[in-house]
N, C-alpha and C. Protein backbone atom coordinates (compact mmCIF):
# COMPACT_ATOMS: atom_id res chain seq x y z
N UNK A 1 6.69 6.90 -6.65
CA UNK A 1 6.29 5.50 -6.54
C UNK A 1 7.04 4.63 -7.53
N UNK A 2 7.57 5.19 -8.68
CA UNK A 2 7.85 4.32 -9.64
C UNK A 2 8.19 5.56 -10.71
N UNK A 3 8.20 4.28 -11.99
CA UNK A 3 8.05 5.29 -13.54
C UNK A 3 7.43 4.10 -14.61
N UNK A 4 6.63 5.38 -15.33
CA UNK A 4 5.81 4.40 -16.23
C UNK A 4 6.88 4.04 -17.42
N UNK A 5 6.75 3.42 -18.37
CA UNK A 5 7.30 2.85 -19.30
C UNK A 5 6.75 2.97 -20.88
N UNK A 6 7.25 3.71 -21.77
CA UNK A 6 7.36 3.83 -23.01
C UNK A 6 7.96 2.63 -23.54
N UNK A 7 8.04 2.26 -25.03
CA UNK A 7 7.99 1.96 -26.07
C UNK A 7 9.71 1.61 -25.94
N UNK A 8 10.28 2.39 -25.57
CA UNK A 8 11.69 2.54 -25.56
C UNK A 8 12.43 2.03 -24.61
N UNK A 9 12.32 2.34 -23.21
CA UNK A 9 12.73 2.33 -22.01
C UNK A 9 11.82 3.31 -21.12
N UNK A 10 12.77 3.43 -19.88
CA UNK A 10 11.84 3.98 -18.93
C UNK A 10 11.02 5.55 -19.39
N UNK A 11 9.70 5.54 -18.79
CA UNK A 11 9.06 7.11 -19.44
C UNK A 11 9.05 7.85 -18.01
N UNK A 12 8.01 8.61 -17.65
CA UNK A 12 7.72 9.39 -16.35
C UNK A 12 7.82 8.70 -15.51
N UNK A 13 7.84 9.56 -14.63
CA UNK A 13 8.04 8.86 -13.23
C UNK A 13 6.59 9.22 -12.52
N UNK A 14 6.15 8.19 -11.55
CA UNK A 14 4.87 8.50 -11.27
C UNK A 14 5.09 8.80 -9.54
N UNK A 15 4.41 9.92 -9.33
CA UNK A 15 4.24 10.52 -8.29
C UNK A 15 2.71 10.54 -7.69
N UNK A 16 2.76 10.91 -6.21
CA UNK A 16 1.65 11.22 -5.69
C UNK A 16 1.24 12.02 -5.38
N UNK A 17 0.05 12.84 -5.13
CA UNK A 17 -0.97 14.22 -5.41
C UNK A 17 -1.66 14.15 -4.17
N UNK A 18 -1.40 14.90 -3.35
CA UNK A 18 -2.06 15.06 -1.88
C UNK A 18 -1.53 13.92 -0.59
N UNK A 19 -2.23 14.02 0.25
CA UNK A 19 -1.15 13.38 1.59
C UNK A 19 -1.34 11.88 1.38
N UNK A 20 -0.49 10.95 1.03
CA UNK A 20 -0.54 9.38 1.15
C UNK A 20 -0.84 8.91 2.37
N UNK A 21 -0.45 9.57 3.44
CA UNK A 21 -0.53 8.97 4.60
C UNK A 21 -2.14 9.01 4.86
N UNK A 22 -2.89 10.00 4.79
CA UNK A 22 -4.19 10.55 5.09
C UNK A 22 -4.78 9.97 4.13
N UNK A 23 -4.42 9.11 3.18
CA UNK A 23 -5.66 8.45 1.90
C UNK A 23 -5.61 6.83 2.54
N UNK A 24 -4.10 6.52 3.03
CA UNK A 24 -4.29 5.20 3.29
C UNK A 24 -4.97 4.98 4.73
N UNK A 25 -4.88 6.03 5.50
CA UNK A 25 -5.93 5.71 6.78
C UNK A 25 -7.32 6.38 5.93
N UNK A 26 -7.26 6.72 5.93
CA UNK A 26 -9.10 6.40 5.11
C UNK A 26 -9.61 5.02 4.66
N UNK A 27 -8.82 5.05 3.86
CA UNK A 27 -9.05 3.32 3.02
C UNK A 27 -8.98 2.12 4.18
N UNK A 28 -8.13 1.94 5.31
CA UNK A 28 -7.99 1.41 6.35
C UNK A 28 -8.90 1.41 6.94
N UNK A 29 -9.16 2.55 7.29
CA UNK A 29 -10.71 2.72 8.35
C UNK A 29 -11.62 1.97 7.71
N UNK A 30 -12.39 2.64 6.67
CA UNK A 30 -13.59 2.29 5.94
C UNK A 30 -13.51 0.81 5.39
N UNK A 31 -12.25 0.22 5.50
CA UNK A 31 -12.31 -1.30 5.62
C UNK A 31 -12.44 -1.83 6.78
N UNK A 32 -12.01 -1.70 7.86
CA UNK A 32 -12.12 -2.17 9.43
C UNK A 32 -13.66 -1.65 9.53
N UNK A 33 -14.23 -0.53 9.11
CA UNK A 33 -15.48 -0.65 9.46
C UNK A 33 -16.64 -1.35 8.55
N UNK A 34 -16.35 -1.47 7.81
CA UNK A 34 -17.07 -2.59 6.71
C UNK A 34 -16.56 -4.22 7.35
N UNK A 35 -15.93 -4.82 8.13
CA UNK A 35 -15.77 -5.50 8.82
C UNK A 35 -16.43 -5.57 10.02
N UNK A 36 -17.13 -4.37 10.59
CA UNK A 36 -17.55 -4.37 11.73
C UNK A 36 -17.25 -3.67 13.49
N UNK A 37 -15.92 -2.83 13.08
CA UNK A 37 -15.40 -2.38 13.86
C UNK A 37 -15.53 -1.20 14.08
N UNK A 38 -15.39 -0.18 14.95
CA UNK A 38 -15.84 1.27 15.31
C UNK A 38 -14.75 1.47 15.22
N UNK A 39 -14.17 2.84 15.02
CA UNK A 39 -13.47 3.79 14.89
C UNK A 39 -13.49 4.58 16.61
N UNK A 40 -12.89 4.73 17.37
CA UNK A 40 -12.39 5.65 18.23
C UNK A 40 -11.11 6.41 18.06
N UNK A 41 -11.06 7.36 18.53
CA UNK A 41 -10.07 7.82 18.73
C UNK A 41 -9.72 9.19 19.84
N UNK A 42 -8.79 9.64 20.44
CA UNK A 42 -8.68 10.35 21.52
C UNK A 42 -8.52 9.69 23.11
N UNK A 43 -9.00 10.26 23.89
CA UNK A 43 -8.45 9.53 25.80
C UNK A 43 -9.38 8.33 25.28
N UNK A 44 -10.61 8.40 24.69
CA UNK A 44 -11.65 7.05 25.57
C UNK A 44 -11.36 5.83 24.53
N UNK A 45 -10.41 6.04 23.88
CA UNK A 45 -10.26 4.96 23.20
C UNK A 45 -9.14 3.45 23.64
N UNK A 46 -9.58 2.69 24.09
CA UNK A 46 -9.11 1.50 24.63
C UNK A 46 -8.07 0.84 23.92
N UNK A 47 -8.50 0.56 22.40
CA UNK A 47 -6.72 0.25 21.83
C UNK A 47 -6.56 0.62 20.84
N UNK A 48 -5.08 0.28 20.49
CA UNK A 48 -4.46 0.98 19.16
C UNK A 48 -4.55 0.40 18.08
N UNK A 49 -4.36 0.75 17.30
CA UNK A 49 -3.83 0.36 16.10
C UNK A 49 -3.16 1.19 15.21
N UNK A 50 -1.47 0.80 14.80
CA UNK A 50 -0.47 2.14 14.33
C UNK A 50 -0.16 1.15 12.94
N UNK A 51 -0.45 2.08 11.68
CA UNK A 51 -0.10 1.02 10.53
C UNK A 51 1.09 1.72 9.81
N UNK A 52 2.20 1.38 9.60
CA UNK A 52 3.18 2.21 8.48
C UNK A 52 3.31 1.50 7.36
N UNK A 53 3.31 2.42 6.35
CA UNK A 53 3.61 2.71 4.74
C UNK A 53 4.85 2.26 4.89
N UNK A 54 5.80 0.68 4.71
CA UNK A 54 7.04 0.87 4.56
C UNK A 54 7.49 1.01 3.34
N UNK A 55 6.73 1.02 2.38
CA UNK A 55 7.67 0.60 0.86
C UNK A 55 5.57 0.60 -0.31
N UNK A 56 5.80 1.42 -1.02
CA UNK A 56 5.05 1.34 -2.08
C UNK A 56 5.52 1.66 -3.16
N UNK A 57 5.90 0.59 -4.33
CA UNK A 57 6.50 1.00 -5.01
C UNK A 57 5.29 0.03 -6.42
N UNK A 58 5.86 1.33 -7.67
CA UNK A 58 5.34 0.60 -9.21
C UNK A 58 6.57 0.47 -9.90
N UNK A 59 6.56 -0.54 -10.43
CA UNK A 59 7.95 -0.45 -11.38
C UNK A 59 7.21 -1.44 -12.25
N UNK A 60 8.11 -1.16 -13.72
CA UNK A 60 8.03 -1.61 -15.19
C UNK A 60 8.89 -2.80 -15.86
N UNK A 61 8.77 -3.76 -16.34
CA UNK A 61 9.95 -4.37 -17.34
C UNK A 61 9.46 -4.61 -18.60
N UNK A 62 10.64 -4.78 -19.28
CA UNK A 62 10.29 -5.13 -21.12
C UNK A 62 10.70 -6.71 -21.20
N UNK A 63 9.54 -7.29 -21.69
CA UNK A 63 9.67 -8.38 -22.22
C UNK A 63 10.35 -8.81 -24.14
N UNK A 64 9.88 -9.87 -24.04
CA UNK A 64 10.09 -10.27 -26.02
C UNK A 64 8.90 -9.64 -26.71
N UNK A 65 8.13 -10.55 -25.78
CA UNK A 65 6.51 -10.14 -26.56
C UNK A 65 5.79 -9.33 -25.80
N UNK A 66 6.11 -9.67 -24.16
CA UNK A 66 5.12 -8.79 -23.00
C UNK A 66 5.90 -7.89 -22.35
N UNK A 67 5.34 -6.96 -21.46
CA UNK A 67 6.15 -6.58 -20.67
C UNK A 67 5.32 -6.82 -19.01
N UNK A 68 5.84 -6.40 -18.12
CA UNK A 68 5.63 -6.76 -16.84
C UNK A 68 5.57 -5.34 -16.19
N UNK A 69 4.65 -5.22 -15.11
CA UNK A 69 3.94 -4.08 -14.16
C UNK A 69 4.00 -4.89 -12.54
N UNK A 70 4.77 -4.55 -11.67
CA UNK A 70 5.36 -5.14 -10.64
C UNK A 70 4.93 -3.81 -9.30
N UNK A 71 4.34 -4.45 -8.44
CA UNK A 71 3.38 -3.56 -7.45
C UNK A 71 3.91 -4.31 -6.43
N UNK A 72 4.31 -3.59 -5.23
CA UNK A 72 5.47 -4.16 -4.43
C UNK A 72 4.71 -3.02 -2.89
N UNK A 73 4.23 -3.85 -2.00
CA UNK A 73 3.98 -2.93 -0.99
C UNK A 73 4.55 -3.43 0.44
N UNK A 74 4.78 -2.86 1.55
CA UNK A 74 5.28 -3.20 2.62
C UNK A 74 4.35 -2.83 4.26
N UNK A 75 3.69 -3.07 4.77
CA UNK A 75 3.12 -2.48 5.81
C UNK A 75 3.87 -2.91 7.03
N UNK A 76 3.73 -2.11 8.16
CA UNK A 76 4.16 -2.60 9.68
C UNK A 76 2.85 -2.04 10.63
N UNK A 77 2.18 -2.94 11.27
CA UNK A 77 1.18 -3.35 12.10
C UNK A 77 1.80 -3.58 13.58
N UNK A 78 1.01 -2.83 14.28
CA UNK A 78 0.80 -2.40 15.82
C UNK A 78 -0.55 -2.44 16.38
N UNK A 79 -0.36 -3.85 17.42
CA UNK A 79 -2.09 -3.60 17.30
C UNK A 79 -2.10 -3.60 18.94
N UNK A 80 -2.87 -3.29 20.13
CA UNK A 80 -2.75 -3.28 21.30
C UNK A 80 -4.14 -3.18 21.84
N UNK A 81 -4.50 -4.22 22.73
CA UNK A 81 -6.33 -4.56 23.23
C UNK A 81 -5.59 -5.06 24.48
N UNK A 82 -5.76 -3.96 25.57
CA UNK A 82 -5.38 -4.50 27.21
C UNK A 82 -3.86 -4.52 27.60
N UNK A 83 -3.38 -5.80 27.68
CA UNK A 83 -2.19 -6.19 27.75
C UNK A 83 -1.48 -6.99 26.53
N UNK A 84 -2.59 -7.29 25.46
CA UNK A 84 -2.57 -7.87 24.42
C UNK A 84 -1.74 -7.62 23.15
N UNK A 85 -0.49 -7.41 22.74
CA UNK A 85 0.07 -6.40 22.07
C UNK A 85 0.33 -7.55 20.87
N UNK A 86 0.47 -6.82 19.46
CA UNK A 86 1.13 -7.70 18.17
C UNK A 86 1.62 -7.12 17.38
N UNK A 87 2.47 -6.92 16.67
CA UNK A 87 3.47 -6.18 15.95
C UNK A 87 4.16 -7.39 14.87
N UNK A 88 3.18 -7.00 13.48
CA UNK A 88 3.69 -7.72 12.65
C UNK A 88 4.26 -6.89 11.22
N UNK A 89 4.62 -7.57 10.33
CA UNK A 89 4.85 -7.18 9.19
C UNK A 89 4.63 -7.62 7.69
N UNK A 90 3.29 -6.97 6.73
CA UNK A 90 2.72 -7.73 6.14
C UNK A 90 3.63 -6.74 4.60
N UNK A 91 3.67 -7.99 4.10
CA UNK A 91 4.04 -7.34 2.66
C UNK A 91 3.31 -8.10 1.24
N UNK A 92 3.31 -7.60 0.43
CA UNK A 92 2.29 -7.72 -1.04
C UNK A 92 2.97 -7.45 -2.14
N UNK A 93 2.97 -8.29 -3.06
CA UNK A 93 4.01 -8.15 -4.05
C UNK A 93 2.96 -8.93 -5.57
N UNK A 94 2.87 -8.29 -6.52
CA UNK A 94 2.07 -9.06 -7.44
C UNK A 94 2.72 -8.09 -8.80
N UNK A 95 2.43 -9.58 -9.67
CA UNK A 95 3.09 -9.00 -11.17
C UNK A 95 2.35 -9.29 -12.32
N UNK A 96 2.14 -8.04 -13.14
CA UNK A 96 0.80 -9.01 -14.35
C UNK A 96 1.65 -9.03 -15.36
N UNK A 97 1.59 -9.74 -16.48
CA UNK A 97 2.12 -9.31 -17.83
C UNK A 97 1.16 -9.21 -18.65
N UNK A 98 1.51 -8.18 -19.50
CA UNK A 98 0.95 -7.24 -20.65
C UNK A 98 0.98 -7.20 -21.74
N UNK A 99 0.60 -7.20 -22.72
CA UNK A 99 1.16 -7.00 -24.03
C UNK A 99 1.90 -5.46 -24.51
N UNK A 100 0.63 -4.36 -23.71
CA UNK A 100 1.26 -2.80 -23.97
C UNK A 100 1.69 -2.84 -22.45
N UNK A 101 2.68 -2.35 -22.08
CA UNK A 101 2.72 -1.83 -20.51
C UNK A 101 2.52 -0.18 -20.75
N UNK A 102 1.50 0.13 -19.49
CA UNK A 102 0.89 1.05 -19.58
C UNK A 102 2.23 2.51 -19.31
C-alpha cells in the first residue's frame, strides 16, 4: 500500500494481511445494508453490482515543521437494475498534516 516514514526518510513498507478483495466487499455490503438494501446473490438475483479496487495507496512526506500522510483511493462501479446500466468512477484522495508522521 505504501511505506511508513521514520525520522530520516522512508521506513517500512506497509502491506496487507489476508484477502483485500474479501474485506472490501464486506465493508461494502454491511454499508449498502445499513442503507437499506438486501444482499442477493446467485440465478434469483435481479441486479448487479461489480466494484473494483483501482488504486489504494498510503504514502508519507517530510515537512519543516510537519509532515504529511496522503491516502489516495480509486474505485470503478458497475451497477445494472433491468435495462438500467451505470458505470462510473469514484476516487478519494485526502491529506492530514502532522507534527510526528506515524
Amino acid at each position: 500500500l505504501g511505506k511508513r516514514a521514520d525520522g530520516y526518510g522512508m521506513g517500512a513498507q506497509i502491506t496487507t494481511e489476508g484477502d483485500v478483495a474479501l474485506r472490501v466487499r464486506e465493508v461494502l455490503a454491511d454499508a449498502l445494508r445499513a442503507k437499506g438494501f438486501k444482499i442477493a446473490t446467485g440465478a434469483g438475483a435481479n441486479n448487479t453490482l461489480k466494484v473494483e479496487l483501482r488504486a489504494l495507496e498510503y504514502d508519507t512526506s517530510a515537512g519543516f515543521f510537519t509532515g504529511g500522510i496522503h491516502l489516495r483511493t480509486m474505485l470503478k462501479v458497475y451497477a445494472k437494475t433491468g435495462a438500467q446500466q451505470v458505470e462510473r468512477i469514484y476516487r478519494s484522495e485526502q491529506e492530514e498534516r502532522v507534527v510526528i508522521v506515524p
